[in-house]
N, C-alpha and C. Protein backbone atom coordinates (compact mmCIF):
# COMPACT_ATOMS: atom_id res chain seq x y z
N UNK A 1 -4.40 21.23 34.93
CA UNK A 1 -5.71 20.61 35.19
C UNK A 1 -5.90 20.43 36.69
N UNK A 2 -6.83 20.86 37.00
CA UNK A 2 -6.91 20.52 38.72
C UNK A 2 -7.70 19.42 38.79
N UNK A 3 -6.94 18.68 39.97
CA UNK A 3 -7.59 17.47 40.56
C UNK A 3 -7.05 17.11 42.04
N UNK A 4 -7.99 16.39 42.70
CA UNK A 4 -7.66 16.08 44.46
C UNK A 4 -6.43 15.47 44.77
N UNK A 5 -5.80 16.13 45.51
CA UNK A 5 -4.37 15.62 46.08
C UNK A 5 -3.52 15.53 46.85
N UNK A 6 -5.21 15.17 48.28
CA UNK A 6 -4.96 14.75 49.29
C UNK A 6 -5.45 12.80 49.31
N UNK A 7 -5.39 12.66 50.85
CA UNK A 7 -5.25 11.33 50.81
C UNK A 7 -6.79 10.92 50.08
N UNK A 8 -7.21 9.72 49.66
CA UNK A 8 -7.89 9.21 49.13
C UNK A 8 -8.68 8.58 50.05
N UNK A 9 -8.12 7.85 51.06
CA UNK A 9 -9.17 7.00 52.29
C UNK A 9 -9.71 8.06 53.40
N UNK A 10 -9.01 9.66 53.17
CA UNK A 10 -9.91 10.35 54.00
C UNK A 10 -11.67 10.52 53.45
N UNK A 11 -11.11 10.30 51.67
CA UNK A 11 -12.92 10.30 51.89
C UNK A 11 -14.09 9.65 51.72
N UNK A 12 -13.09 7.92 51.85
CA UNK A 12 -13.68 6.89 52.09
C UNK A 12 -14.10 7.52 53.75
N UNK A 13 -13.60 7.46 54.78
CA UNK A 13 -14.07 8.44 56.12
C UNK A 13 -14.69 8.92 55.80
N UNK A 14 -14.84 9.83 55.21
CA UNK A 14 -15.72 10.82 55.73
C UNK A 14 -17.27 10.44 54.96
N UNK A 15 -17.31 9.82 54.12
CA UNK A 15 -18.77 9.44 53.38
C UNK A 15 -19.35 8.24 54.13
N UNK A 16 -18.43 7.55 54.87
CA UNK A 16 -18.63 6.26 55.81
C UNK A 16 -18.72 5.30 55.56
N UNK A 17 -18.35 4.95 53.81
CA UNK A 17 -18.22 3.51 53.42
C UNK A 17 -17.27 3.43 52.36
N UNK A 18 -17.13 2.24 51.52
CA UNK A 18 -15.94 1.62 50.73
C UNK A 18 -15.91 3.27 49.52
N UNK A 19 -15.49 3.68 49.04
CA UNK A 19 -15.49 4.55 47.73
C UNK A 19 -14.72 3.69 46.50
N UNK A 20 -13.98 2.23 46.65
CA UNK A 20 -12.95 2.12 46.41
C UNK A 20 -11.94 2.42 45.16
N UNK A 21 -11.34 3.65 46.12
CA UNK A 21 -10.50 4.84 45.55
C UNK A 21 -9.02 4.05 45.27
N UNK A 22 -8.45 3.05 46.43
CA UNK A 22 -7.41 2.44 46.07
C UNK A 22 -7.43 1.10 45.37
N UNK A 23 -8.23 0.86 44.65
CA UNK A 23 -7.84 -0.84 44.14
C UNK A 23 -8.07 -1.52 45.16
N UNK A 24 -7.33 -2.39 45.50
CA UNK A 24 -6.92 -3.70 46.00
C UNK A 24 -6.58 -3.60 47.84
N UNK A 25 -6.25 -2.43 47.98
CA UNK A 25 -5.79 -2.39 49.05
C UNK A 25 -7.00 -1.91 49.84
N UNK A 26 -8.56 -1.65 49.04
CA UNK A 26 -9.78 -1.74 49.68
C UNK A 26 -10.24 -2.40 50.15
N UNK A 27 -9.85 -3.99 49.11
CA UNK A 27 -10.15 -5.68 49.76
C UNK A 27 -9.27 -5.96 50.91
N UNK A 28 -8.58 -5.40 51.36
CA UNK A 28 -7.44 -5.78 52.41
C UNK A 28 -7.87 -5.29 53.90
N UNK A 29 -7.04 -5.62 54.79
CA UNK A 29 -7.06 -5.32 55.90
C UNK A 29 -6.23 -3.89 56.37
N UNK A 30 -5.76 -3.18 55.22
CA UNK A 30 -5.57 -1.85 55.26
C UNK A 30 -6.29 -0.76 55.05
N UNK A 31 -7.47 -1.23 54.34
CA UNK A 31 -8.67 0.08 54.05
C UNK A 31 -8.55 0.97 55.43
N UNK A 32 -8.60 2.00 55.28
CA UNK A 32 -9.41 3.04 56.73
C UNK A 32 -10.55 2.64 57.16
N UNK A 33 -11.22 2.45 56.09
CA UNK A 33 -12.99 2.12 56.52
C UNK A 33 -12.50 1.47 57.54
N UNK A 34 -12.12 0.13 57.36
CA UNK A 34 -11.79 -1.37 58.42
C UNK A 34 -11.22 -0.74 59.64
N UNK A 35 -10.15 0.32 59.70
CA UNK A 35 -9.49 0.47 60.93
C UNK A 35 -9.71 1.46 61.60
N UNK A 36 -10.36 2.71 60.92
CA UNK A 36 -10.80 3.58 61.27
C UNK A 36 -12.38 3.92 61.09
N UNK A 37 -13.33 3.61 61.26
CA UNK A 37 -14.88 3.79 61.48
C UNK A 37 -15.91 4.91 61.74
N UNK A 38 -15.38 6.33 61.21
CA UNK A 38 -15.67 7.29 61.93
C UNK A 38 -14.75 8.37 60.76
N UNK A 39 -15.37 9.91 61.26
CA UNK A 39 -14.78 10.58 59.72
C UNK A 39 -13.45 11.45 60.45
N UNK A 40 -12.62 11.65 59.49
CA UNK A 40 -11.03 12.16 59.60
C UNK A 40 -11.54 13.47 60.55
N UNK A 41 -10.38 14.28 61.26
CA UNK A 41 -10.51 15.21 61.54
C UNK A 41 -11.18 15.57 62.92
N UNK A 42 -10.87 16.10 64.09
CA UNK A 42 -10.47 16.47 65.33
C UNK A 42 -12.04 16.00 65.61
N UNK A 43 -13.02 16.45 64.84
CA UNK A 43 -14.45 16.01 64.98
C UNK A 43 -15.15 15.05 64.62
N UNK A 44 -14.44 14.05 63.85
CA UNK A 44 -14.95 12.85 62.96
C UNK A 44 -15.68 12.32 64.27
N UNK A 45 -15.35 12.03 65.36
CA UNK A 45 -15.68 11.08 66.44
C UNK A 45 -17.34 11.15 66.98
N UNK A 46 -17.50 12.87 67.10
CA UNK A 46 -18.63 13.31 67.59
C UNK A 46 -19.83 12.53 67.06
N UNK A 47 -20.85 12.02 67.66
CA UNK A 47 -21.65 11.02 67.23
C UNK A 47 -22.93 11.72 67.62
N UNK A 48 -22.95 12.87 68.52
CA UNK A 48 -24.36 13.26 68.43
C UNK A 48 -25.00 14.20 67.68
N UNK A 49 -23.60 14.25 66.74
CA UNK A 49 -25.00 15.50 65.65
C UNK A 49 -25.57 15.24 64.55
N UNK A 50 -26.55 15.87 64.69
CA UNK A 50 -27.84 15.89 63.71
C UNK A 50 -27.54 16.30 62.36
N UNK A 51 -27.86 15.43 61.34
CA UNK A 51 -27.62 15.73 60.15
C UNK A 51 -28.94 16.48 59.66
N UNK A 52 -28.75 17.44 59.10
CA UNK A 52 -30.49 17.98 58.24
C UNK A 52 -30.78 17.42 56.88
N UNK A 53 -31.63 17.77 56.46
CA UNK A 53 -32.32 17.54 55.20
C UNK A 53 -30.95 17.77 53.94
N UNK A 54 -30.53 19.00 54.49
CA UNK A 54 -29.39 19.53 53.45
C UNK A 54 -28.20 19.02 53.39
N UNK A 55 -27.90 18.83 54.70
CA UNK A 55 -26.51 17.56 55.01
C UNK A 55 -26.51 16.61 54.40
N UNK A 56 -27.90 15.77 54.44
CA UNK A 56 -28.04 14.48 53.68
C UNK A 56 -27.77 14.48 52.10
N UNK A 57 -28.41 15.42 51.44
CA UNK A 57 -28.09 15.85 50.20
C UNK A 57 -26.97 16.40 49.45
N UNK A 58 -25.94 16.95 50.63
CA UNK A 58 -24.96 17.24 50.14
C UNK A 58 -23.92 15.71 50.47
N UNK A 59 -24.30 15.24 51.67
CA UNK A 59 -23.15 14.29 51.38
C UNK A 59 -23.53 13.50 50.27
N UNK A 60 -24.71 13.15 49.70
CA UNK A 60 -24.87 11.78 48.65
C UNK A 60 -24.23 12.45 47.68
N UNK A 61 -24.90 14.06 46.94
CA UNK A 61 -23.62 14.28 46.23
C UNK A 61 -22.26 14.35 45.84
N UNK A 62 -21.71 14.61 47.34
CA UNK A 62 -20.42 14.44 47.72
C UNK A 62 -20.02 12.48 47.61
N UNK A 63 -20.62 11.73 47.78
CA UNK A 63 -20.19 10.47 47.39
C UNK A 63 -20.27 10.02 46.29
N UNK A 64 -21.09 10.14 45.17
CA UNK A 64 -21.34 10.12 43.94
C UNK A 64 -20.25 10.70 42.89
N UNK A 65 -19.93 11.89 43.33
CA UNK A 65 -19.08 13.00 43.14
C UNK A 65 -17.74 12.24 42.82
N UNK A 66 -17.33 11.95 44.20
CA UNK A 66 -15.90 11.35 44.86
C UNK A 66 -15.59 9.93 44.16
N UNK A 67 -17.09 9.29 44.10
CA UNK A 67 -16.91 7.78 43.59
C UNK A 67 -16.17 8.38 42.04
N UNK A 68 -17.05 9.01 41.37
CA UNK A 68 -16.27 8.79 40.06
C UNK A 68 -15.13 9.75 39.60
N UNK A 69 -14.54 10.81 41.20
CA UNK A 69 -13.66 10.78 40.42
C UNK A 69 -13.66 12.68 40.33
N UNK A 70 -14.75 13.22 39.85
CA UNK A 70 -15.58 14.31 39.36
C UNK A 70 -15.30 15.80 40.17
N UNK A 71 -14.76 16.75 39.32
CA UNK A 71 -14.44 17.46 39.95
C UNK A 71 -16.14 18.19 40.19
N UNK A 72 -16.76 19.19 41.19
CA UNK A 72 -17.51 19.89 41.67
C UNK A 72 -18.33 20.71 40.06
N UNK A 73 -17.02 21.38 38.83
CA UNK A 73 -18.13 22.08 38.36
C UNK A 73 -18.23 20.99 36.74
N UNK A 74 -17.20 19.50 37.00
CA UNK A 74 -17.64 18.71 35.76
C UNK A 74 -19.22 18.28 36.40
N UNK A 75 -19.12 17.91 37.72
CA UNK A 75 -20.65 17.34 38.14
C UNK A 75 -21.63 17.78 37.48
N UNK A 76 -21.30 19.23 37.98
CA UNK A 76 -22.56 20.04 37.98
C UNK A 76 -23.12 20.21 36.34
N UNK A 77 -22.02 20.09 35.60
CA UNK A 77 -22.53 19.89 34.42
C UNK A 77 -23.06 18.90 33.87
N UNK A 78 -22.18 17.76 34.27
CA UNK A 78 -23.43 16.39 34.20
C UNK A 78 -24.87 16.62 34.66
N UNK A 79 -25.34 17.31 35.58
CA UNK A 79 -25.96 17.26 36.10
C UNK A 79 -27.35 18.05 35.12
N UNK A 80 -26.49 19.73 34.74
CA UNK A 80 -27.27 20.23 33.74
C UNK A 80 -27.75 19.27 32.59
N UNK A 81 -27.06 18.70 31.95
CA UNK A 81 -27.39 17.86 30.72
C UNK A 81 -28.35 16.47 31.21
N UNK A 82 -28.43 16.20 32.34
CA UNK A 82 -29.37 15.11 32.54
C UNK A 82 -30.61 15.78 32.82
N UNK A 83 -30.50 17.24 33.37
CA UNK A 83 -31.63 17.78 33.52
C UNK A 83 -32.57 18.02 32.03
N UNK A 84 -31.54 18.50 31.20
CA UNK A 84 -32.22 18.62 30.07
C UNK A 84 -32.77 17.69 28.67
N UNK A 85 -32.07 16.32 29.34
CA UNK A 85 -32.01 15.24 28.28
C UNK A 85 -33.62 14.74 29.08
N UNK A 86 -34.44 13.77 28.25
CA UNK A 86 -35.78 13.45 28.72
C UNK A 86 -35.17 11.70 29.55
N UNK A 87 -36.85 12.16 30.19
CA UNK A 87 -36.11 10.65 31.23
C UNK A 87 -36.50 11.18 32.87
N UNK A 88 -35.69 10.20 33.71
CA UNK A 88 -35.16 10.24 35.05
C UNK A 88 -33.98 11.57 35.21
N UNK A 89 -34.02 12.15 35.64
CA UNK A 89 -32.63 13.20 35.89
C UNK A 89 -31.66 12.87 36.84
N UNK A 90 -32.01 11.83 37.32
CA UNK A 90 -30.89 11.43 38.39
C UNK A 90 -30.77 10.13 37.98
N UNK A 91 -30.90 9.43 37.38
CA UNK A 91 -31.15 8.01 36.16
C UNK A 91 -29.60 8.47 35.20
N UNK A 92 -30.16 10.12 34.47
CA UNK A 92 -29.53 10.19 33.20
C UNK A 92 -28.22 10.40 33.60
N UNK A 93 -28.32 11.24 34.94
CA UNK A 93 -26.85 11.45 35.62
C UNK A 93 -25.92 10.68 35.56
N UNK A 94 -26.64 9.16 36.69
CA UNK A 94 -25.77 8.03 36.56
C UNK A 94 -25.45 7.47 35.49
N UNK A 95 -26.28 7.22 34.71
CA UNK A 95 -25.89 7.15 33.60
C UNK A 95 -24.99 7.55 32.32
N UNK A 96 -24.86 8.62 32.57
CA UNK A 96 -23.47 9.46 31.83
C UNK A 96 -22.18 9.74 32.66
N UNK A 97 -22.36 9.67 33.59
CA UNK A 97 -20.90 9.14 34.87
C UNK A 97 -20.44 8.08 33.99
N UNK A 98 -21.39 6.90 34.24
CA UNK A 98 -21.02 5.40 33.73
C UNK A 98 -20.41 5.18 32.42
N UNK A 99 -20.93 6.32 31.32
CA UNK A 99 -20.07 6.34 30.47
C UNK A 99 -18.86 7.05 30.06
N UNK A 100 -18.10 7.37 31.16
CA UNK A 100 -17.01 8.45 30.96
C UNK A 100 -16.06 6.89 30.78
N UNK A 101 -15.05 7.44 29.97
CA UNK A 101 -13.85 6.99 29.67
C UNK A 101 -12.95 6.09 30.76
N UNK A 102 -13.07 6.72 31.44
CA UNK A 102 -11.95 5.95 32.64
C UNK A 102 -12.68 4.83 33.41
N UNK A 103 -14.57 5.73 33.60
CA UNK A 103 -15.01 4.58 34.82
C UNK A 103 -15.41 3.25 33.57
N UNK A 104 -15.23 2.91 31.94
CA UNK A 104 -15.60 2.38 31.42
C UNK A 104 -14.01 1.57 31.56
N UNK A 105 -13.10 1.90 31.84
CA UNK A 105 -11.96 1.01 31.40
C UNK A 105 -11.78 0.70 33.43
N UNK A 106 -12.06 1.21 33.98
CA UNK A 106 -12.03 0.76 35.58
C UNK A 106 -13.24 -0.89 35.89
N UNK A 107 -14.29 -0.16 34.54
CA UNK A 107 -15.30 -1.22 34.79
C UNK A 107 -14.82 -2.63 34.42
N UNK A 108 -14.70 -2.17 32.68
CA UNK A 108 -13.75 -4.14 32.39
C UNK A 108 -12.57 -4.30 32.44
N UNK A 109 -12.15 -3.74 33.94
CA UNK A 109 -11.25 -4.77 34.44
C UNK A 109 -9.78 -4.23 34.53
N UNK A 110 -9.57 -3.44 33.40
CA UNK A 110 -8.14 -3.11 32.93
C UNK A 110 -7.14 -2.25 33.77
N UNK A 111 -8.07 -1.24 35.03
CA UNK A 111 -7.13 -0.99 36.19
C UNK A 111 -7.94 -1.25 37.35
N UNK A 112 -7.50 -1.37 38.32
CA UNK A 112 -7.56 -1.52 39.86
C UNK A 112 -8.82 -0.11 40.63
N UNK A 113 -8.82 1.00 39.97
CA UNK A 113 -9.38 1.98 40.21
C UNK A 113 -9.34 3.00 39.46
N UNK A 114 -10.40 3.68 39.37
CA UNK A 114 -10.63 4.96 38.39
C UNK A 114 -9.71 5.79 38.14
N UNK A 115 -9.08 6.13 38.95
CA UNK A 115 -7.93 7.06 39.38
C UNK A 115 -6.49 6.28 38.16
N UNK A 116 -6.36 5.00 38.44
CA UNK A 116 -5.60 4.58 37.55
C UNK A 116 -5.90 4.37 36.32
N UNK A 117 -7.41 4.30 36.04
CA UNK A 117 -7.73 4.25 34.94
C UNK A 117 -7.23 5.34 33.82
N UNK A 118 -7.44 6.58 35.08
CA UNK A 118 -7.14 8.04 34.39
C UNK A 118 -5.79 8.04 33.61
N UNK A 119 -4.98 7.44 34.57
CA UNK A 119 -3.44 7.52 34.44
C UNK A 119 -3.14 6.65 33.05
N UNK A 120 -4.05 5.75 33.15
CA UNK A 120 -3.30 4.73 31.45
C UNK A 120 -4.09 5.40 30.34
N UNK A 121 -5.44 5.86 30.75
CA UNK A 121 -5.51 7.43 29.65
C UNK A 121 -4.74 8.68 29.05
N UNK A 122 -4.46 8.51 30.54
CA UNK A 122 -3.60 10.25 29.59
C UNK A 122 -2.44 9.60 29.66
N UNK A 123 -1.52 8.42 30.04
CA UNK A 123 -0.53 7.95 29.09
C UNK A 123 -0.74 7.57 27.99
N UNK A 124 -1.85 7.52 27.12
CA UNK A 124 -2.57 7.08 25.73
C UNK A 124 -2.37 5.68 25.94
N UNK A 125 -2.41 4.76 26.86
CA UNK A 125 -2.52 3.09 26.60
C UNK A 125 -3.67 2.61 26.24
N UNK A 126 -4.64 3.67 25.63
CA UNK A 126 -6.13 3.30 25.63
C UNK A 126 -6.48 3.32 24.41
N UNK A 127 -7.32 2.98 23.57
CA UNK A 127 -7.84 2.97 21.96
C UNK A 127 -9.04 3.16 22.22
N UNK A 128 -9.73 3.60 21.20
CA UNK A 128 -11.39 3.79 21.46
C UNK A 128 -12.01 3.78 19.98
N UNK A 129 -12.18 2.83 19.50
CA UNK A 129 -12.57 2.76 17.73
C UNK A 129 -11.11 2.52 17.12
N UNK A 130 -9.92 1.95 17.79
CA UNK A 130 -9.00 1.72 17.04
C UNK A 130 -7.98 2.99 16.76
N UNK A 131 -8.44 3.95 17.91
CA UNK A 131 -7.83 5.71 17.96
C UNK A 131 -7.43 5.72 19.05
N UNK A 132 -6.52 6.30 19.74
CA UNK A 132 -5.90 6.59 20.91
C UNK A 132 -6.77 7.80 21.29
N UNK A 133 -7.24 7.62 22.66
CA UNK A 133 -8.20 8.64 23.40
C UNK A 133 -7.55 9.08 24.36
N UNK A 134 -7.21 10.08 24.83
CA UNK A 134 -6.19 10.11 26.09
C UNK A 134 -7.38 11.39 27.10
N UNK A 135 -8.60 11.18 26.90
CA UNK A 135 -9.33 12.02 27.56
C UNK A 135 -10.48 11.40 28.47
N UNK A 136 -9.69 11.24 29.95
CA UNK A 136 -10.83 10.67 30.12
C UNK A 136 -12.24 10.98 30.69
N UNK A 137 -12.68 11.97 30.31
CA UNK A 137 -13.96 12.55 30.40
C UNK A 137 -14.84 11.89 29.08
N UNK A 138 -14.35 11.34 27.99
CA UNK A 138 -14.51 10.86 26.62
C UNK A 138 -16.40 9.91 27.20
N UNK A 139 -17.00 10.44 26.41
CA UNK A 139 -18.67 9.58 26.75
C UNK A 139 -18.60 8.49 25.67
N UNK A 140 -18.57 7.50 26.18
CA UNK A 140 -18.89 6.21 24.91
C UNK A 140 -19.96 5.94 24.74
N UNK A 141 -20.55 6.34 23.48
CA UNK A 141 -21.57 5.17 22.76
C UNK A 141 -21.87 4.08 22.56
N UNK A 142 -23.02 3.25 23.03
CA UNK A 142 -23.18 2.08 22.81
C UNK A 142 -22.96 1.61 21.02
N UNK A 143 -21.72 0.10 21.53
CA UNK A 143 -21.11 -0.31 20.21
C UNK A 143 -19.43 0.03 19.70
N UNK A 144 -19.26 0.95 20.64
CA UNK A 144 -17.76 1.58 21.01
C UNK A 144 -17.39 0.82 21.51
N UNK A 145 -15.98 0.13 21.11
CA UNK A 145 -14.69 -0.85 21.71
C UNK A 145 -13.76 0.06 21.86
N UNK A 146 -13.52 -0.28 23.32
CA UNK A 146 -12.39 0.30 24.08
C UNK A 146 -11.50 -0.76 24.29
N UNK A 147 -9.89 -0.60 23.66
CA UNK A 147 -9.10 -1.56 23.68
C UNK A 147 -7.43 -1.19 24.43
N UNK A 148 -6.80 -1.98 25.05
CA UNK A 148 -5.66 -1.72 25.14
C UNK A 148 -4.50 -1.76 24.23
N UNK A 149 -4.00 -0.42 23.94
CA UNK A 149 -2.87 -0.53 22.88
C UNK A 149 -1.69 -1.83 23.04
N UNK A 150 -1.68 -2.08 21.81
CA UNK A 150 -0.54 -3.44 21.54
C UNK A 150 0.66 -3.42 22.66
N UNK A 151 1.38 -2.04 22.19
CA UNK A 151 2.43 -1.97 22.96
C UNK A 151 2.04 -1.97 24.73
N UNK A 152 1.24 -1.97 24.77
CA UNK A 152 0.68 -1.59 26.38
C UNK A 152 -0.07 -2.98 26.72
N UNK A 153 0.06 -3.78 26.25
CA UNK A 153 -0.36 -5.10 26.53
C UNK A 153 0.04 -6.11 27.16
N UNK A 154 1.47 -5.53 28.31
CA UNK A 154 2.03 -6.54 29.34
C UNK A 154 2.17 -6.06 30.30
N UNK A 155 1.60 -4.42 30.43
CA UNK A 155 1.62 -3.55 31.56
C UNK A 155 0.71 -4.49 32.95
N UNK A 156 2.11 -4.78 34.02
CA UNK A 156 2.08 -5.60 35.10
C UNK A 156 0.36 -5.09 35.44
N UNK A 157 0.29 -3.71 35.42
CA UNK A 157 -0.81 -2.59 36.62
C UNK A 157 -2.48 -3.44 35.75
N UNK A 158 -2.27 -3.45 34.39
CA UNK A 158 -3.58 -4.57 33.18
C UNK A 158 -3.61 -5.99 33.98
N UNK A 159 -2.72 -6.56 34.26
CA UNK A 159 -3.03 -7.97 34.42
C UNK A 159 -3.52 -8.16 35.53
N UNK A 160 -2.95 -7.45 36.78
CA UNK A 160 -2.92 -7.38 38.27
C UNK A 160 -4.48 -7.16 38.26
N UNK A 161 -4.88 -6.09 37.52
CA UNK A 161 -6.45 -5.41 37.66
C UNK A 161 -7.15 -6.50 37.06
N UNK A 162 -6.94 -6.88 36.27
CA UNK A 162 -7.91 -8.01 35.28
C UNK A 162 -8.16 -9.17 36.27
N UNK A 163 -7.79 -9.67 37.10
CA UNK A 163 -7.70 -10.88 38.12
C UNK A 163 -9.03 -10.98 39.14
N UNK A 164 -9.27 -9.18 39.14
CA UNK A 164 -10.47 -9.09 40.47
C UNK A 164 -11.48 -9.43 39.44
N UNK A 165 -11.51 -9.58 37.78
CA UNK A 165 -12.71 -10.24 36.90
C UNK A 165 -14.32 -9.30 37.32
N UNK A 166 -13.98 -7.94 37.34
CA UNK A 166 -14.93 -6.99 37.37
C UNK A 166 -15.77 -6.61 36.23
N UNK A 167 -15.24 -6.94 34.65
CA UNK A 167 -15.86 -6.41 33.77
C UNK A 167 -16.72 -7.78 33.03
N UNK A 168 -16.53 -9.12 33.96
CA UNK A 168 -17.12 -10.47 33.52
C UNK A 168 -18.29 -10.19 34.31
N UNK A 169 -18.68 -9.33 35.25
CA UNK A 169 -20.27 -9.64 36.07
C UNK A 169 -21.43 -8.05 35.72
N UNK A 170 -21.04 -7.45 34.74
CA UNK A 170 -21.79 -6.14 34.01
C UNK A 170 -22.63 -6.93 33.03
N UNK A 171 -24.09 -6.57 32.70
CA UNK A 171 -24.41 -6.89 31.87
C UNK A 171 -24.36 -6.15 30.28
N UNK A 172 -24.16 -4.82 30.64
CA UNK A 172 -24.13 -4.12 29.57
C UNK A 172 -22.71 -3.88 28.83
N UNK A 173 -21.64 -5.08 29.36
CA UNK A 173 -20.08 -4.76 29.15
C UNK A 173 -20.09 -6.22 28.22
N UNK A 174 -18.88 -6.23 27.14
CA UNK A 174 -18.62 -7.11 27.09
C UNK A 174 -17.40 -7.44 26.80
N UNK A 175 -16.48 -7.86 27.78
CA UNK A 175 -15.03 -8.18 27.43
C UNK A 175 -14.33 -9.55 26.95
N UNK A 176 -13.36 -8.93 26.30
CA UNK A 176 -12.91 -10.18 25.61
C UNK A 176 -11.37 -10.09 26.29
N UNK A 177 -10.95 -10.56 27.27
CA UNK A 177 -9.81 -10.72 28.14
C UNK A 177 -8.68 -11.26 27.40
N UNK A 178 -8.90 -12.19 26.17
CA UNK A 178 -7.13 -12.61 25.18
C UNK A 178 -7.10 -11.60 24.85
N UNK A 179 -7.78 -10.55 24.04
CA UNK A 179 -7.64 -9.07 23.11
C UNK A 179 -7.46 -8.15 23.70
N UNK A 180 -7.81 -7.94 25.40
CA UNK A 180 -8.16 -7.22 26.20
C UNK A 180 -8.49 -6.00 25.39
N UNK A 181 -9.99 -6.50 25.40
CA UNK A 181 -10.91 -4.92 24.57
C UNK A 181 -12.22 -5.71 25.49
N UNK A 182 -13.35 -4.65 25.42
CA UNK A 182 -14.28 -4.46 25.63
C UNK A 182 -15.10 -3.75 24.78
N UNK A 183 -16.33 -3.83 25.02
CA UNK A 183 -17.59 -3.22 23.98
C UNK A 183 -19.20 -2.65 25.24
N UNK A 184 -18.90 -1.32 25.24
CA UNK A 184 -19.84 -1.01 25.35
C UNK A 184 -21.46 -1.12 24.61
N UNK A 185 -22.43 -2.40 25.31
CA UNK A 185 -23.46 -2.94 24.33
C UNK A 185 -24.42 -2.00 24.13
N UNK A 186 -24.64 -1.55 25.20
CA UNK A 186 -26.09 -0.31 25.57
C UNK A 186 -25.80 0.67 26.86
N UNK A 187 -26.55 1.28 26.85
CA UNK A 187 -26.65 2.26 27.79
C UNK A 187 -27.07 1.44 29.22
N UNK A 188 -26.33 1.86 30.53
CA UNK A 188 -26.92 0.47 31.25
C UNK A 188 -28.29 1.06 32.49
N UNK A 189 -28.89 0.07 32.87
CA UNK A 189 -30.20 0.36 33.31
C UNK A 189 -29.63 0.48 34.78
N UNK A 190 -30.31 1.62 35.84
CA UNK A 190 -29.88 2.15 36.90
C UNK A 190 -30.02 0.87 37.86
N UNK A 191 -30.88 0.20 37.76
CA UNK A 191 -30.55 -1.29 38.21
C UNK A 191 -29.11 -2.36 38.29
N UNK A 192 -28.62 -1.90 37.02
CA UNK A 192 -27.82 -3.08 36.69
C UNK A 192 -26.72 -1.92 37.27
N UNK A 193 -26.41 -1.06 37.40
CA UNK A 193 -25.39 -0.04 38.08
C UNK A 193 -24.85 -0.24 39.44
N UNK A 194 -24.05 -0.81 39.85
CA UNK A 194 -23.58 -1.08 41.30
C UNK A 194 -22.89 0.00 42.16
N UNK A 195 -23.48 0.86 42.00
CA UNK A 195 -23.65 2.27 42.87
C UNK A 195 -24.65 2.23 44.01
N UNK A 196 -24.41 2.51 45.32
CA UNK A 196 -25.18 2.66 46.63
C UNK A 196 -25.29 4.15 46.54
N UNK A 197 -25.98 4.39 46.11
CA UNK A 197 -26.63 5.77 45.78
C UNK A 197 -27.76 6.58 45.66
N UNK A 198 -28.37 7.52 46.75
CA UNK A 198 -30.06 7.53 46.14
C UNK A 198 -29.30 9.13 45.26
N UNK A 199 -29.74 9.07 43.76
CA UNK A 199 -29.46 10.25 43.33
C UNK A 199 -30.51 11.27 43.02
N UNK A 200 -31.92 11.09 43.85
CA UNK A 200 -33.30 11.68 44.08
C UNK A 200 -32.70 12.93 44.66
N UNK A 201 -31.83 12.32 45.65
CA UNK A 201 -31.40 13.31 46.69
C UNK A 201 -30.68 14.28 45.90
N UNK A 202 -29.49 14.03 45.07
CA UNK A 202 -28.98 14.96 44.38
C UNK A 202 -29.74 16.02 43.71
N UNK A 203 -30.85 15.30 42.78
CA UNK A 203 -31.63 16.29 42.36
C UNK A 203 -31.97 17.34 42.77
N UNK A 204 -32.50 17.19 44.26
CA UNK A 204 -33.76 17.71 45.13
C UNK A 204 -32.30 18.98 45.79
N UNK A 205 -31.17 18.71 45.65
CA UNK A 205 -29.91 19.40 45.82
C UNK A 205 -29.74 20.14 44.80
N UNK A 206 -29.76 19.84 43.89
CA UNK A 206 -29.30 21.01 42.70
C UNK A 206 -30.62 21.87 42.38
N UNK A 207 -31.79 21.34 42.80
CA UNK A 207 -33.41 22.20 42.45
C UNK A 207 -33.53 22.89 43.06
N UNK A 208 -32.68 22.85 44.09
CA UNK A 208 -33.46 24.28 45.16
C UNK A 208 -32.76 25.73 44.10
């Protein structure tokens, strides 16, 4: 399976704000963002060039992208299916990101970051209707409980993550922290989504 496996805070750099790709060590005084201000690479520094119309569009994709995780041609397929589902197309996008598997167990709470989320997936520490899901591309339906397996219920990496109390301020989440399960209620409104994102731009990127 291919996936990115270089450093992670280079592309907090290079997008120019938090992605937060590492957990905890984003809140800290170790992030790059904090110490480094400017994007990786012999040219990051250069401050007088002009971004175009197309630059702009490719980096928002490129942050959107990176936030959840997404390899280039899963995007692009998200991307097809929001085009074709009715609605907002850059609405439906975010919106089906939001329901992938991992960023739903990153959301209430249960790891530190998506990336780890992945990892207690495809170790199967995850349930999804009371079934072990180990895929985390998996789209949940509103009314779907996503739970942590029994045996996986003292894993230090669950408790540590549960503390930053991320899946108590979603409105469309609802966790129950003694059971550690959650319930996807509804589909959530691009409002209530805490993404810094214009995904107009994406569109207006994949339309040409």
């Amino acid at each position: 399976m291919a996936r990115y496996r270089e450093a992670n805070c280079k592309l907090c750099r290079r997008e120019g704000e938090k992605l937060f790709l590492k957990g905890a060590r984003c809140m800290s005084d170790k992030c790059a963002i904090e110490r480094r201000q400017y994007a990786p690479g012999q040219h990051g520094q250069n401050l007088r060039r002009k971004v175009s119309a197309y630059g702009l569009q490719l980096r928002e994709k490129q942050k959107v992208r990176r936030t959840y995780g997404v390899l280039e041609r899963q995007f692009r397929n998200y991307f097809k299916k929001a085009d074709a589902k009715t609605g907002i197309t850059g609405e439906n996008l975010v919106q089906f990101l939001e329901r992938r598997l991992d960023n739903m167990v990153y959301r209430l709470g249960f790891a530190p970051s998506r990336k780890a989320a992945r990892q207690l997936i495809r170790h199967r520490h995850i349930l999804v209707g009371g079934r072990i899901v180990d895929i985390p591309s998996f789209l949940l339906k509103p009314g779907q409980v996503v739970r942590v397996k029994d045996k996986s219920k003292n894993l230090d990496l669950i408790h540590s993550a549960l503390k930053m109390g991320r899946g108590e301020e979603l409105p469309w989440l609802r966790l129950n922290k003694a059971a550690l399960e959650g319930e996807l209620l509804e589909i959530p409104k691009r409002s209530d989504i805490p993404l810094t994102a214009n995904e107009q731009l994406i569109v207006e990127l994949y339309s040409k």
